[in-house]
C-alpha atoms as a PDB file:
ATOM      1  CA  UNK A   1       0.000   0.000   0.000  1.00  0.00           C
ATOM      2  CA  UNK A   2       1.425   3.194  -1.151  1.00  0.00           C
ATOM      3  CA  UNK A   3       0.901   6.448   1.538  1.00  0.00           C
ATOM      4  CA  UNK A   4       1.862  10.018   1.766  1.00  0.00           C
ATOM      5  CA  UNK A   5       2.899  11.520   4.736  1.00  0.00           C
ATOM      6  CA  UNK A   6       2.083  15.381   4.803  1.00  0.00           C
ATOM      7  CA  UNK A   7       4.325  16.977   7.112  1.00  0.00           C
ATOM      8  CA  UNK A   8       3.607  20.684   6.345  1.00  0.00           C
ATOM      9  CA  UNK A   9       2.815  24.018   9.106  1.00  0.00           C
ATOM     10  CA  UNK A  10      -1.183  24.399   9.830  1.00  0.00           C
ATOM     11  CA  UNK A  11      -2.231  28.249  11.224  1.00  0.00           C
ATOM     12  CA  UNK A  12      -4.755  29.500  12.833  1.00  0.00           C
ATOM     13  CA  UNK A  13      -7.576  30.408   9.784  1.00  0.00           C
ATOM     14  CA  UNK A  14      -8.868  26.648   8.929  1.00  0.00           C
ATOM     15  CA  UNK A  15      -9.908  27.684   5.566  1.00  0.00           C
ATOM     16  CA  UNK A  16      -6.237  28.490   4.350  1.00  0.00           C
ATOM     17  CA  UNK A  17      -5.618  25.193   5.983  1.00  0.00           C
ATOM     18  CA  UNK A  18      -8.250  23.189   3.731  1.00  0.00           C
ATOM     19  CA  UNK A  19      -6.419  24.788   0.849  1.00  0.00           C
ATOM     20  CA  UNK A  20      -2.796  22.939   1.922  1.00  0.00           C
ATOM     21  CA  UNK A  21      -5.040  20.030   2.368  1.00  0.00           C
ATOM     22  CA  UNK A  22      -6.081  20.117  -1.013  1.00  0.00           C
ATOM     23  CA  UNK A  23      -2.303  21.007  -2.824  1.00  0.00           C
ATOM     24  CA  UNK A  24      -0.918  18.583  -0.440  1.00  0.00           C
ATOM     25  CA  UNK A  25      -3.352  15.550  -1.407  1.00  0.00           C
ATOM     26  CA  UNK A  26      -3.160  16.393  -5.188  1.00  0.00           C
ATOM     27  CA  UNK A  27       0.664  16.280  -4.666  1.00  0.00           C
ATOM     28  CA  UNK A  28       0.585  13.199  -3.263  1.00  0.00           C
ATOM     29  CA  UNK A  29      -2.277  11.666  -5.373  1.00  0.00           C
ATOM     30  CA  UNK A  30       0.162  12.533  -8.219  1.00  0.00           C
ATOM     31  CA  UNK A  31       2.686  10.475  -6.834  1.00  0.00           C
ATOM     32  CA  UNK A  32       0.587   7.347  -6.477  1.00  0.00           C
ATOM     33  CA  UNK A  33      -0.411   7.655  -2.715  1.00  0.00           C
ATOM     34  CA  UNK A  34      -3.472   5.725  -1.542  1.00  0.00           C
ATOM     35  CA  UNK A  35      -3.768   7.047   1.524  1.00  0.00           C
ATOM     36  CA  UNK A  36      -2.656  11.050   2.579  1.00  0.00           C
ATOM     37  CA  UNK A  37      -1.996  11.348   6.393  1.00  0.00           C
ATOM     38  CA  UNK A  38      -1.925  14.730   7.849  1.00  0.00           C
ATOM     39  CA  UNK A  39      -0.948  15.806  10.963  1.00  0.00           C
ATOM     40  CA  UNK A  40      -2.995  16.787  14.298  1.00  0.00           C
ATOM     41  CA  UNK A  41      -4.536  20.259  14.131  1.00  0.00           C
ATOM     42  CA  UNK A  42      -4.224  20.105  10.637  1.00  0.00           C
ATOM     43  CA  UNK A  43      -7.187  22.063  10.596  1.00  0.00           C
ATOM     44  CA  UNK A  44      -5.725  24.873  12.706  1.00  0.00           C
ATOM     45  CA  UNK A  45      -2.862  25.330  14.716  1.00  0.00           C
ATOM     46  CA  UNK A  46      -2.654  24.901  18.740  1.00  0.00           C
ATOM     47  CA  UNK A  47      -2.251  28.255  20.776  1.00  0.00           C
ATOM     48  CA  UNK A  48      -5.150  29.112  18.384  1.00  0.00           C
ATOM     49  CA  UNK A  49      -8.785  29.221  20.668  1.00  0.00           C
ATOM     50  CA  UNK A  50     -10.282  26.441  20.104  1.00  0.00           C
ATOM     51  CA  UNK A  51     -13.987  26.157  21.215  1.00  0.00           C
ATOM     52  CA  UNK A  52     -14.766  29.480  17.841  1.00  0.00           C
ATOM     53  CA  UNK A  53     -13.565  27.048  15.360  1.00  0.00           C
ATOM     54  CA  UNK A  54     -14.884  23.613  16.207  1.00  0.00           C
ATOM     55  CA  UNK A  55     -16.849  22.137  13.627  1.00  0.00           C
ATOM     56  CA  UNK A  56     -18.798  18.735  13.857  1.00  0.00           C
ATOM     57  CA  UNK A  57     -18.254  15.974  11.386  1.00  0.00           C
ATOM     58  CA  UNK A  58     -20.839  16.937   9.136  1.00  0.00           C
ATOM     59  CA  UNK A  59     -19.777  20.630   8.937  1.00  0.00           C
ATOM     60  CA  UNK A  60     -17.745  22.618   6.005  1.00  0.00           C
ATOM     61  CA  UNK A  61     -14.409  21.758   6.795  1.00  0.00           C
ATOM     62  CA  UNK A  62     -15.067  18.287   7.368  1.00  0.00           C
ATOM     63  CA  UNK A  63     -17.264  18.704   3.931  1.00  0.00           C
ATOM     64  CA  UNK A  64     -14.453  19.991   2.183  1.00  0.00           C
ATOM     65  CA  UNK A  65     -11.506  17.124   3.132  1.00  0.00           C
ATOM     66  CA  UNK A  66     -14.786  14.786   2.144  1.00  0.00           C
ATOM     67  CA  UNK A  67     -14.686  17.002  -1.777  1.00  0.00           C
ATOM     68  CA  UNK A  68     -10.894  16.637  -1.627  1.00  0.00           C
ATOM     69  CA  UNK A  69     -10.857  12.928  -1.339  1.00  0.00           C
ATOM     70  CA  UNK A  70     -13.189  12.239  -4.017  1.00  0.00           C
ATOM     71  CA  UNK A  71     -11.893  14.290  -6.145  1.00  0.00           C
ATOM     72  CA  UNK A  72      -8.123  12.579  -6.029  1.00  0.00           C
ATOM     73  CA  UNK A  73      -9.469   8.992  -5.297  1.00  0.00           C
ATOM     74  CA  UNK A  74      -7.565   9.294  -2.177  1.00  0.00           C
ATOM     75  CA  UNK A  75      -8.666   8.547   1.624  1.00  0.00           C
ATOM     76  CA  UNK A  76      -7.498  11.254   3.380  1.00  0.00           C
ATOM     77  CA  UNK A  77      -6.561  11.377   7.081  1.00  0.00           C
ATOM     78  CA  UNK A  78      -6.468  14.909   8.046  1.00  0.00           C
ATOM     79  CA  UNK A  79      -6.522  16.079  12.260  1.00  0.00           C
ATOM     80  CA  UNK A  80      -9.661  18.735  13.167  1.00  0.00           C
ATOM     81  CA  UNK A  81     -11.732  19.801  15.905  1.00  0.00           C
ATOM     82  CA  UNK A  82     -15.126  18.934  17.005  1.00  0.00           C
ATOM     83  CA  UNK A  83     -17.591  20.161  19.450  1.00  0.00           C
ATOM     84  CA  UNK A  84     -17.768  18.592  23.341  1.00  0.00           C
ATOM     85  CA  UNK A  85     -19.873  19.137  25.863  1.00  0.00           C
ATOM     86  CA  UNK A  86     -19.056  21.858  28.377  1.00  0.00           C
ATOM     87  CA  UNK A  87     -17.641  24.456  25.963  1.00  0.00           C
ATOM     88  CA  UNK A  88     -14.703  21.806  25.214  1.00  0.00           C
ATOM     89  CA  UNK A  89     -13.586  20.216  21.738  1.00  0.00           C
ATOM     90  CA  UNK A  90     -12.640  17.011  20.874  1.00  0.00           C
ATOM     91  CA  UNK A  91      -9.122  16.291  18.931  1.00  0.00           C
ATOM     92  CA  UNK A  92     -10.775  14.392  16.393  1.00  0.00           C
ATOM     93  CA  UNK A  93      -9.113  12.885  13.385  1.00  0.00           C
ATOM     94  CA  UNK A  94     -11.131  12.488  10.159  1.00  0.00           C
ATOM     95  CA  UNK A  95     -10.477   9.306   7.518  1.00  0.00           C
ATOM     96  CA  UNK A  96     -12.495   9.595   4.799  1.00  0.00           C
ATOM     97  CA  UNK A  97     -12.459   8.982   1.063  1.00  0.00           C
ATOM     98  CA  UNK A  98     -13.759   5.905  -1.549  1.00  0.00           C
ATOM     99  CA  UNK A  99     -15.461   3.278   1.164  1.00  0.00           C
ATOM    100  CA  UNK A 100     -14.373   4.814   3.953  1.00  0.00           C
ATOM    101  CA  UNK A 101     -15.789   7.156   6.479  1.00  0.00           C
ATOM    102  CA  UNK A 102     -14.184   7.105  10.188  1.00  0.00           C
ATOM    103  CA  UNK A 103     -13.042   8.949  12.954  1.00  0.00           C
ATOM    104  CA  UNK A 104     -11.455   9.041  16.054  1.00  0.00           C
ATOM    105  CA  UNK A 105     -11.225  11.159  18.738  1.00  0.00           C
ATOM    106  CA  UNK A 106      -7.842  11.438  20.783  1.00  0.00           C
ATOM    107  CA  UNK A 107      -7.871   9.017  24.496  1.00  0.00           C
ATOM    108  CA  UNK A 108      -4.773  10.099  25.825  1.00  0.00           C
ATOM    109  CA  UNK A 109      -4.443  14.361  26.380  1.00  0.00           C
ATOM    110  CA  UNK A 110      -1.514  16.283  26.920  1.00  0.00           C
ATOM    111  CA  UNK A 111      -1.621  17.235  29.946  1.00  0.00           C
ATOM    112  CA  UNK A 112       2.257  17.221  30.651  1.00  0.00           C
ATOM    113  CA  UNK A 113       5.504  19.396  29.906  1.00  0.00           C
ATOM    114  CA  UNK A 114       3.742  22.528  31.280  1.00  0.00           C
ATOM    115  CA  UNK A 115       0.499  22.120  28.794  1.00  0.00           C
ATOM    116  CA  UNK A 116      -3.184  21.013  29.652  1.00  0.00           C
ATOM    117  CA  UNK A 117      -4.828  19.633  27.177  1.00  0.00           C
ATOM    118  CA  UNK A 118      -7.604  18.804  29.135  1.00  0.00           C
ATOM    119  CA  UNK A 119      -8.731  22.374  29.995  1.00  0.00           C
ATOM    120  CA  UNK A 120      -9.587  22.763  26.676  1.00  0.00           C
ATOM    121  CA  UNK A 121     -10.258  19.210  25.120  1.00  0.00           C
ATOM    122  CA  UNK A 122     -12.226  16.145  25.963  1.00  0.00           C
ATOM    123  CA  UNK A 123     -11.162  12.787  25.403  1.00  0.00           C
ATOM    124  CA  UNK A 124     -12.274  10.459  23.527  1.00  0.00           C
ATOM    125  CA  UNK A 125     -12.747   6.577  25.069  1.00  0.00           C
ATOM    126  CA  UNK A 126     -13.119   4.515  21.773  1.00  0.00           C
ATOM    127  CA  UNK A 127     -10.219   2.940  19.603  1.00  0.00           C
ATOM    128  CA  UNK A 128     -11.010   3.345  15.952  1.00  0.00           C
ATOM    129  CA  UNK A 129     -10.053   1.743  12.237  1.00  0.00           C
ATOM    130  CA  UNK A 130     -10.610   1.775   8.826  1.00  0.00           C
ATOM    131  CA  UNK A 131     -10.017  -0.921   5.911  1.00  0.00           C
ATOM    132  CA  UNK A 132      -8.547   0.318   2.479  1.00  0.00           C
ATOM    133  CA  UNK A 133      -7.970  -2.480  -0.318  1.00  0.00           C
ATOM    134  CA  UNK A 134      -8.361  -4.897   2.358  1.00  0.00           C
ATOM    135  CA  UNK A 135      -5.724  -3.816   5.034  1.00  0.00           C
ATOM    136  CA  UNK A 136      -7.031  -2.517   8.284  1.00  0.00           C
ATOM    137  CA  UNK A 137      -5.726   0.581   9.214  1.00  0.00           C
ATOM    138  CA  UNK A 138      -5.882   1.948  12.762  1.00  0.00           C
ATOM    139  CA  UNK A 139      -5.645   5.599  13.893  1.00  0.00           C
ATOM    140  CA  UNK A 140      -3.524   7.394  17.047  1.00  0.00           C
ATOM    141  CA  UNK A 141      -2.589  10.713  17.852  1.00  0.00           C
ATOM    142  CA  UNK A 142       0.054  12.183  18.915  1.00  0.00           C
ATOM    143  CA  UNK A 143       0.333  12.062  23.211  1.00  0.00           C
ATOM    144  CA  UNK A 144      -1.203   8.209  22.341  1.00  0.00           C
ATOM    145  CA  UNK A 145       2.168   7.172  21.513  1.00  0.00           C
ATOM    146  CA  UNK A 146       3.216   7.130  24.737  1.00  0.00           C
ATOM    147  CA  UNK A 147       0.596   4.086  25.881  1.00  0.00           C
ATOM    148  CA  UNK A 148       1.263   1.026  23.795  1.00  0.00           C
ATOM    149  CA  UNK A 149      -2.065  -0.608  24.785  1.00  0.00           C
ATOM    150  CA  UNK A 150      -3.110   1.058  22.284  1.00  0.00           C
ATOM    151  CA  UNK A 151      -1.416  -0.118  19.522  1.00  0.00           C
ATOM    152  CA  UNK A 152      -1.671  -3.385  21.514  1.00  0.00           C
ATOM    153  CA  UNK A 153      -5.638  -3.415  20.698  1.00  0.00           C
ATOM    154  CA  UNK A 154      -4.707  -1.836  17.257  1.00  0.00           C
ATOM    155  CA  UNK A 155      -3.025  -4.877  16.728  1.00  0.00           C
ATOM    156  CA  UNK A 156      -5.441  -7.261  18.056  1.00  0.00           C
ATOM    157  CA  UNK A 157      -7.783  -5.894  16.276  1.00  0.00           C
ATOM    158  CA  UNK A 158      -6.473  -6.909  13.335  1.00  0.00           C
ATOM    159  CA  UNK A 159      -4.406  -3.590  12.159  1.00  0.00           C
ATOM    160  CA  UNK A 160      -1.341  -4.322  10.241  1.00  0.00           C
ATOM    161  CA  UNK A 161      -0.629  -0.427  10.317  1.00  0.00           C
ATOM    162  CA  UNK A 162      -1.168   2.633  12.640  1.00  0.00           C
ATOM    163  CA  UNK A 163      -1.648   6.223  11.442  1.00  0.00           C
ATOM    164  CA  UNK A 164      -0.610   8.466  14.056  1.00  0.00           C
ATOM    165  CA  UNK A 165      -0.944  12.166  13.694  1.00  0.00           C
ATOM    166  CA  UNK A 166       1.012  14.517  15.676  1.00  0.00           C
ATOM    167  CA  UNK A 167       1.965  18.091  16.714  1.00  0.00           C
ATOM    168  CA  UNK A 168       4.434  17.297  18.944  1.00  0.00           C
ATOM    169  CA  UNK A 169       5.455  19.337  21.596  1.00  0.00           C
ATOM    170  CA  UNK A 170       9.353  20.747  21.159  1.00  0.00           C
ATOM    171  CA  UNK A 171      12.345  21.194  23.764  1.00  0.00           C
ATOM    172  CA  UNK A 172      15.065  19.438  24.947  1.00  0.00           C
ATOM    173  CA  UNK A 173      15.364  15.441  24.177  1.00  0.00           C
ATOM    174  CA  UNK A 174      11.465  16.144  23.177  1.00  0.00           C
ATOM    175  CA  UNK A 175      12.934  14.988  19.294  1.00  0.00           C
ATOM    176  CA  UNK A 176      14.757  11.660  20.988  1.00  0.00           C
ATOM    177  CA  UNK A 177      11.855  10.801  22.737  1.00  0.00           C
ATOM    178  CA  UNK A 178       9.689  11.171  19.293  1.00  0.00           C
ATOM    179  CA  UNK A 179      11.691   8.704  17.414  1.00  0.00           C
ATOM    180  CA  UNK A 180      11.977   6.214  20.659  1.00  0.00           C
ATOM    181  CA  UNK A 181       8.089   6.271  21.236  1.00  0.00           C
ATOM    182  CA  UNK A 182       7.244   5.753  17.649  1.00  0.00           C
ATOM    183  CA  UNK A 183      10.025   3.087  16.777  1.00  0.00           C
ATOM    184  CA  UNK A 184       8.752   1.376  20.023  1.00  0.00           C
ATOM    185  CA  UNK A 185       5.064   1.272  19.766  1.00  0.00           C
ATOM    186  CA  UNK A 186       5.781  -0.391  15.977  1.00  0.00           C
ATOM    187  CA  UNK A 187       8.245  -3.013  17.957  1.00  0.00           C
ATOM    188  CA  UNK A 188       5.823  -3.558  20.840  1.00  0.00           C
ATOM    189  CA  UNK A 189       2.690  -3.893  18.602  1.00  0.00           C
ATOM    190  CA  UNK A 190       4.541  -5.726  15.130  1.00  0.00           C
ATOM    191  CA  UNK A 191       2.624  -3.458  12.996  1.00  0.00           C
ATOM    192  CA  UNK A 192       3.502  -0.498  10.444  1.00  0.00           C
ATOM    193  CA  UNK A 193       3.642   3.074  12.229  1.00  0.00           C
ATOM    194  CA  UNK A 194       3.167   5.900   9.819  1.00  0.00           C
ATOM    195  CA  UNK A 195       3.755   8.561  12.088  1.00  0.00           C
ATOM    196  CA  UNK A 196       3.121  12.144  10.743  1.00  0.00           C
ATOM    197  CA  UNK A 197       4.018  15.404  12.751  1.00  0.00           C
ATOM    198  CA  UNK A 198       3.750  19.326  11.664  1.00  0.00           C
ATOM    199  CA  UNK A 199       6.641  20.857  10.285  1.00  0.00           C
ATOM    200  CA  UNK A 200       8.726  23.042  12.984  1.00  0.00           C
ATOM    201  CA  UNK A 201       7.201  26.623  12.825  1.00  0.00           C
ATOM    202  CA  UNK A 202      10.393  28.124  12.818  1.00  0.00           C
ATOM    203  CA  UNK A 203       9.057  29.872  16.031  1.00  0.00           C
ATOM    204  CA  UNK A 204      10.924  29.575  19.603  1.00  0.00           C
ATOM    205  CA  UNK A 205       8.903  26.773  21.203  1.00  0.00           C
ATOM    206  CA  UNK A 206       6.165  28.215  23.556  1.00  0.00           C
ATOM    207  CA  UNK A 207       4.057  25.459  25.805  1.00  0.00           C
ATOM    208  CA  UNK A 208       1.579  25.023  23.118  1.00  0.00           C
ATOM    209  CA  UNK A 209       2.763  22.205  20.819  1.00  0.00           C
ATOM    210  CA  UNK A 210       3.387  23.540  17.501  1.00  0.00           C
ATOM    211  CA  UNK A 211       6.057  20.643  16.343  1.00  0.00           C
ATOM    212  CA  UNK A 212       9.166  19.608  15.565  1.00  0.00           C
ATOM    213  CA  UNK A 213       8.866  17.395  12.446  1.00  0.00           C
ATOM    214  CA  UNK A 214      10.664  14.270  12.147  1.00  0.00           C
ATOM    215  CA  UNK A 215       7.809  12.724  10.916  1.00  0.00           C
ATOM    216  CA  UNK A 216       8.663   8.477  10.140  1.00  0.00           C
ATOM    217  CA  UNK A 217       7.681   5.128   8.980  1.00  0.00           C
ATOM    218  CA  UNK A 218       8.549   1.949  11.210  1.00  0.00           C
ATOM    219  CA  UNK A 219       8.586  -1.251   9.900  1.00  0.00           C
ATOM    220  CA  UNK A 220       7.173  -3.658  12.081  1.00  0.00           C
ATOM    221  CA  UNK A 221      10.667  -4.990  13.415  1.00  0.00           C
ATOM    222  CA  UNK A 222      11.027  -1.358  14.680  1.00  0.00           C
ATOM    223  CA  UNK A 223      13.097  -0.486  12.765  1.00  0.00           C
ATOM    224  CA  UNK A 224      13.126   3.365  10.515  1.00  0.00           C
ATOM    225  CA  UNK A 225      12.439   2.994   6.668  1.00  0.00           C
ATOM    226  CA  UNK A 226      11.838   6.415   5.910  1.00  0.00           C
ATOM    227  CA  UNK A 227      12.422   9.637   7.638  1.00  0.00           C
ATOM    228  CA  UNK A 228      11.954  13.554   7.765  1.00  0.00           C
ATOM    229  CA  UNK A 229      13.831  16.352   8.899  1.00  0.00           C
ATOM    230  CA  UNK A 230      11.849  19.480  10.461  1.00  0.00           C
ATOM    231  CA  UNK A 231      10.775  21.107   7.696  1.00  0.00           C
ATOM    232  CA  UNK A 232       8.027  20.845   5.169  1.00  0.00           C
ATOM    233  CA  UNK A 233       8.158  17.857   2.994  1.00  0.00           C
ATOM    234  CA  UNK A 234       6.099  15.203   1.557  1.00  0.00           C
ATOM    235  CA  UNK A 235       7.000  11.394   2.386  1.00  0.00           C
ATOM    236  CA  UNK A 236       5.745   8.736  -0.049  1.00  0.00           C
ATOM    237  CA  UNK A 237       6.340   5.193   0.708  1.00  0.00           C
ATOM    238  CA  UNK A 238       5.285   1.867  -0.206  1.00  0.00           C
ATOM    239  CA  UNK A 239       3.929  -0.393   2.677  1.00  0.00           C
ATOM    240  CA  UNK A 240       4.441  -4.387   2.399  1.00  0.00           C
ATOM    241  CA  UNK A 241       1.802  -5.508   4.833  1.00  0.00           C
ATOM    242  CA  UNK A 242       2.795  -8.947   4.079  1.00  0.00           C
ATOM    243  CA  UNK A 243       5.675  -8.256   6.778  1.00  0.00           C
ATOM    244  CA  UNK A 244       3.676  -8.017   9.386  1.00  0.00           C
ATOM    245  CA  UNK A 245       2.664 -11.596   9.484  1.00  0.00           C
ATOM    246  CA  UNK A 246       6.309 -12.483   8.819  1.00  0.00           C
ATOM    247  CA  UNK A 247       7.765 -10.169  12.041  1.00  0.00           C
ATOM    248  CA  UNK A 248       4.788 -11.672  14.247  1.00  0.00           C
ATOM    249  CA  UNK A 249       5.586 -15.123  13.138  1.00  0.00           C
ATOM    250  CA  UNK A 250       9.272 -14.744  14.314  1.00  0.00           C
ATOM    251  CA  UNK A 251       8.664 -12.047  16.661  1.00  0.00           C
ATOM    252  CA  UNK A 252       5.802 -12.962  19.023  1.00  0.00           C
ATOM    253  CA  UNK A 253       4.950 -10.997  21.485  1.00  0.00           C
ATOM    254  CA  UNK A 254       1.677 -10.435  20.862  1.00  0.00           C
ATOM    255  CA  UNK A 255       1.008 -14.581  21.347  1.00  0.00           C
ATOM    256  CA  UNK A 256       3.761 -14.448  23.944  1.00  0.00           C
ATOM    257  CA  UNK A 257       1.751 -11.961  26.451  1.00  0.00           C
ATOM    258  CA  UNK A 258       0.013 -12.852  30.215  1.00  0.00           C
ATOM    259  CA  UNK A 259      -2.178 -10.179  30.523  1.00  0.00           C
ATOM    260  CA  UNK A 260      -4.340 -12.065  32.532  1.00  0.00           C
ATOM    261  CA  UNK A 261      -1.626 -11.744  35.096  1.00  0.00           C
ATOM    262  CA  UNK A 262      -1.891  -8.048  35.293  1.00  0.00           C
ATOM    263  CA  UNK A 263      -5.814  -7.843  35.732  1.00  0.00           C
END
């Protein structure tokens, strides 16, 4: 399976942000992509206020990835917000495209490194996946990474790959603990982690997590097949889910857990 990785900047106005959506997925549609994962917030930026932008799944923005999809024959993955109860949003990522329509709203909040999340978001409390061409697909985002039950139910759930969207938080070792979470979670869970961050700003690093880049793909044996710098690129790469079944055959640690032992 052939995906794009969109690692570009997001502001604050989410219509300028549809229109990257749009070059971005032609871009990669031209180059053969599938699927086009964008980042968290890729509808606008954090340190923007949330609650005045928050659209629900069946709104314009939402609409308009929908348009974009069909119109490249692409399922598009593309982070937005969505309206909670109690003047709060939920961090909601939207797959949609030819025979798919999913989304999933993020667990885990990021409520850590002098940020809180949770004063402005609510969390979600349901996993969530897609199938494209017959591979199943699950979705994560961003502070996720750093719980690999997750990816442990991805997995058991059938996913040979995980999507995870990010805006990842910058400062020191905040880069080394990127590539360590996401090369980790694809060890611990034998799938495929696409992992897709925004591009660095370019801005000195305030608490709100803007991001660093670095976005990668993990090969089920953990290890790094393809990788980004900070700025704004594209990554397209071929995915041979076939390996999954191989890694889990030799590496099996999924068949190996107790977890009744922890219950």
């Amino acid at each position: 399976m052939r995906i794009a990785l969109s690692q570009l900047t997001t502001g604050p106005d989410p219509d300028k942000n549809l229109r990257l959506v749009e070059e971005w997925t032609r871009r990669a549609a031209e180059a053969g992509a599938r699927v086009v994962v964008f980042p968290e917030a890729a509808m606008a930026c954090f340190g923007t206020p949330l609650a005045p932008l928050a659209e629900p799944l069946d709104g314009p923005w939402a609409d308009g990835v929908r348009e974009i999809a069909r119109a490249t024959g692409t399922v598009v993955v593309a982070g937005m917000f969505t309206p909670a109860p109690g003047g709060r949003v939920a961090n909601t990522l939207l797959a949609t495209g030819p025979g798919v329509e999913a989304s999933y709203d993020k667990i885990h909040l990021y409520d850590a490194f002098g940020y809180r999340e949770s004063d402005t978001v609510a969390a979600g409390s349901r996993t969530a996946a897609f199938d494209v061409d017959g591979v199943r697909l699950g979705l994560a985002t961003c502070y996720d990474v750093r719980f690999p039950e997750l990816f442990r139910a991805q997995a058991d759930a059938g996913a040979a790959a995980v999507l995870l969207s990010a805006s990842w938080g910058a400062g020191p070792g905040k880069a080394d603990q990127w590539e360590l979470l996401v090369r980790a979670r694809a060890l611990d869970a034998t799938v495929w982690l696409a992992a897709v961050g925004q591009a660095d700003p370019g801005t000195p690093p305030g608490p709100a997590p803007t991001g660093i880049g670095h976005s990668r793909i993990v090969g089920p044996d953990g290890t790094v097949r393809h990788a980004l710098g900070a700025a704004p690129e594209l990554l397209v790469a071929d995915l041979d889910t076939d390996e999954v079944a191989a890694v889990r055959e030799k590496t099996s640690v999924l068949a190996n857990r107790r977890p009744e032992l922890w219950r």
